[in-house]
Protein backbone atom coordinates (compact mmCIF):
# COMPACT_ATOMS: atom_id res chain seq x y z
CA UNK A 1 0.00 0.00 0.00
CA UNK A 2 0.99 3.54 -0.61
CA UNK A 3 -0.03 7.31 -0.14
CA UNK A 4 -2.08 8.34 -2.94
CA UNK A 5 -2.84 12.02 -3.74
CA UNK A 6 -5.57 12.04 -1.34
CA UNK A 7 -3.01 10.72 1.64
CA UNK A 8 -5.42 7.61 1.33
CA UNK A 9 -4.02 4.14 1.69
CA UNK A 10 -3.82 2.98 -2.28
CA UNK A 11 -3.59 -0.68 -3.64
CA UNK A 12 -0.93 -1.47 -5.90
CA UNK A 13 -2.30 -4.03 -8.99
CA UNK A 14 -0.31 -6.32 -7.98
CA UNK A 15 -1.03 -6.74 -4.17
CA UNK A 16 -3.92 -8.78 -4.17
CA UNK A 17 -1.58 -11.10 -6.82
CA UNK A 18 1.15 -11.02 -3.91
CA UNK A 19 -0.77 -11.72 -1.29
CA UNK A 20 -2.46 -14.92 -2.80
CA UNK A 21 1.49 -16.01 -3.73
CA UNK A 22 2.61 -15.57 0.14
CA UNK A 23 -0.18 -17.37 1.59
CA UNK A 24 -0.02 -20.18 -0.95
CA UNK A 25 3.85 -20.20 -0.31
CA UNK A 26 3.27 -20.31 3.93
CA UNK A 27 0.76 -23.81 2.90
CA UNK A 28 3.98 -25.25 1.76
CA UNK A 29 6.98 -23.00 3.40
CA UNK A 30 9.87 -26.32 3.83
CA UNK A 31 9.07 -27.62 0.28
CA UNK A 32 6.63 -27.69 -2.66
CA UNK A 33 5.51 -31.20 -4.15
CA UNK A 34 6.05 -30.30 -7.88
CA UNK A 35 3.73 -32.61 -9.46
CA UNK A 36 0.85 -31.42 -10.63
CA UNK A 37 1.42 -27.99 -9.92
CA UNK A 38 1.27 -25.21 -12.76
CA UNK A 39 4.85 -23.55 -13.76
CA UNK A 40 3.02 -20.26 -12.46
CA UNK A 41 2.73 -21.76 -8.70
CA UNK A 42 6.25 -23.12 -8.90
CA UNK A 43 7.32 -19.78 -9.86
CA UNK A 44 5.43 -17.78 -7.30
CA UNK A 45 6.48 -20.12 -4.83
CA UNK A 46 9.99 -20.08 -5.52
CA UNK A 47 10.08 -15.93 -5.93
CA UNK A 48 8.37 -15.86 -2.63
CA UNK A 49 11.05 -18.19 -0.60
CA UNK A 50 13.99 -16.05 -2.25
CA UNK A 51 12.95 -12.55 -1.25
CA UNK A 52 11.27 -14.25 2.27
CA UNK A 53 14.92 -15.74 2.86
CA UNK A 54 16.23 -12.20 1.94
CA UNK A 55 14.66 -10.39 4.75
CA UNK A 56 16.31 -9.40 8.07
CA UNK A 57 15.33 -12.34 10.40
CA UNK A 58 12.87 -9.52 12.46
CA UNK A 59 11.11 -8.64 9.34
CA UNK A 60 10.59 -12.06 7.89
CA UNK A 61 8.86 -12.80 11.71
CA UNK A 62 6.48 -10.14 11.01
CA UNK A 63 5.59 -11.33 7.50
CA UNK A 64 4.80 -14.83 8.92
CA UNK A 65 2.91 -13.23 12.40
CA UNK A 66 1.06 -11.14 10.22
CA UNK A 67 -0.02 -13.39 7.39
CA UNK A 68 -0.11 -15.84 9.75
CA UNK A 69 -3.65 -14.25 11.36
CA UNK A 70 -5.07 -15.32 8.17
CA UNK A 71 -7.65 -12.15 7.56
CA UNK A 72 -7.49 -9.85 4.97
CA UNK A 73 -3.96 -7.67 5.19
CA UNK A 74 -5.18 -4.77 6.88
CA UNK A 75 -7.14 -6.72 9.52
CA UNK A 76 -4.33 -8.89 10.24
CA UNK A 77 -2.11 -5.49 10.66
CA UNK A 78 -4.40 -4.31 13.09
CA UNK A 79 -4.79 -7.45 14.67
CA UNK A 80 -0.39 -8.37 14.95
CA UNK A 81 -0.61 -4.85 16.05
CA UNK A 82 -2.74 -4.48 19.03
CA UNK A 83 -1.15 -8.43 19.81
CA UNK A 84 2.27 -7.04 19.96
CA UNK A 85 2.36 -3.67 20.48
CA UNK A 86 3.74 -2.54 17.15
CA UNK A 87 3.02 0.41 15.28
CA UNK A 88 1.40 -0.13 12.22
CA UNK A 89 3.12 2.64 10.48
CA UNK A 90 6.07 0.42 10.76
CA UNK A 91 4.72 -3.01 9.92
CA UNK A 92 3.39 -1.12 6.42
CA UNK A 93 6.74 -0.64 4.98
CA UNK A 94 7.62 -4.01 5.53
CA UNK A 95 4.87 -5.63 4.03
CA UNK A 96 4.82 -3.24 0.76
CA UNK A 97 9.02 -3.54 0.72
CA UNK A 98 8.05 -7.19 0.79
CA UNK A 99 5.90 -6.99 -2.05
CA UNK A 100 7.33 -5.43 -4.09
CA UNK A 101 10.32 -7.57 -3.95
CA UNK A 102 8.01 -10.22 -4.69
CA UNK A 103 6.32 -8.27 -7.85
CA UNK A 104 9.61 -7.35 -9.35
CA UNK A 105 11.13 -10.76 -8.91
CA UNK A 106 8.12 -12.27 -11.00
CA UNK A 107 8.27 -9.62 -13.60
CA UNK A 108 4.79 -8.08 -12.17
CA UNK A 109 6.89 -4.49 -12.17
């Protein structure tokens, strides 16, 4: 998410896209089974580990904490926040640095 012209919280075309790649990669996070699976989800699998295993060990906890709530991304911010105290002005960067890592890797941007 990002400021828009408004100051409003903005989607990028991609996010939804992302967010459907981490949680199928956190189904599956030690290995994927490739049979049967499209060259897409191997892809978006494989993207996802590479820029997961790229992020600082504290950041890469509060990816899984806060996709593990499984609810949509801004409930689960609000949710990791008021669980651990955390500012959600500084869980946001994360998650959008994380994405777009994600998007650029597969070519999305």
């Amino acid at each position: 998410m990002s400021k828009g012209k408004t100051g409003m919280k903005t989607k990028y075309f991609y996010s939804d896209y992302v967010n459907h790649m981490v949680r199928f990669y956190l189904t599956c996070p030690d290995k994927l089974e490739i049979l049967g699976k499209r060259r897409s989800d191997i892809e978006n699998w494989v993207a996802v580990q590479g820029v997961l295993r790229g992020l600082s060990d504290a950041d890469r906890e509060l990816v899984l904490a806060v996709y593990g709530k499984h609810h949509n991304l801004p409930r689960a911010v609000e949710l990791y926040c008021q669980d651990s105290g955390a500012d959600s002005g500084a869980v946001w960067p994360v998650l959008v640095r994380m994405a777009n890592l994600i998007a650029k890797r597969r070519g999305l941007v």
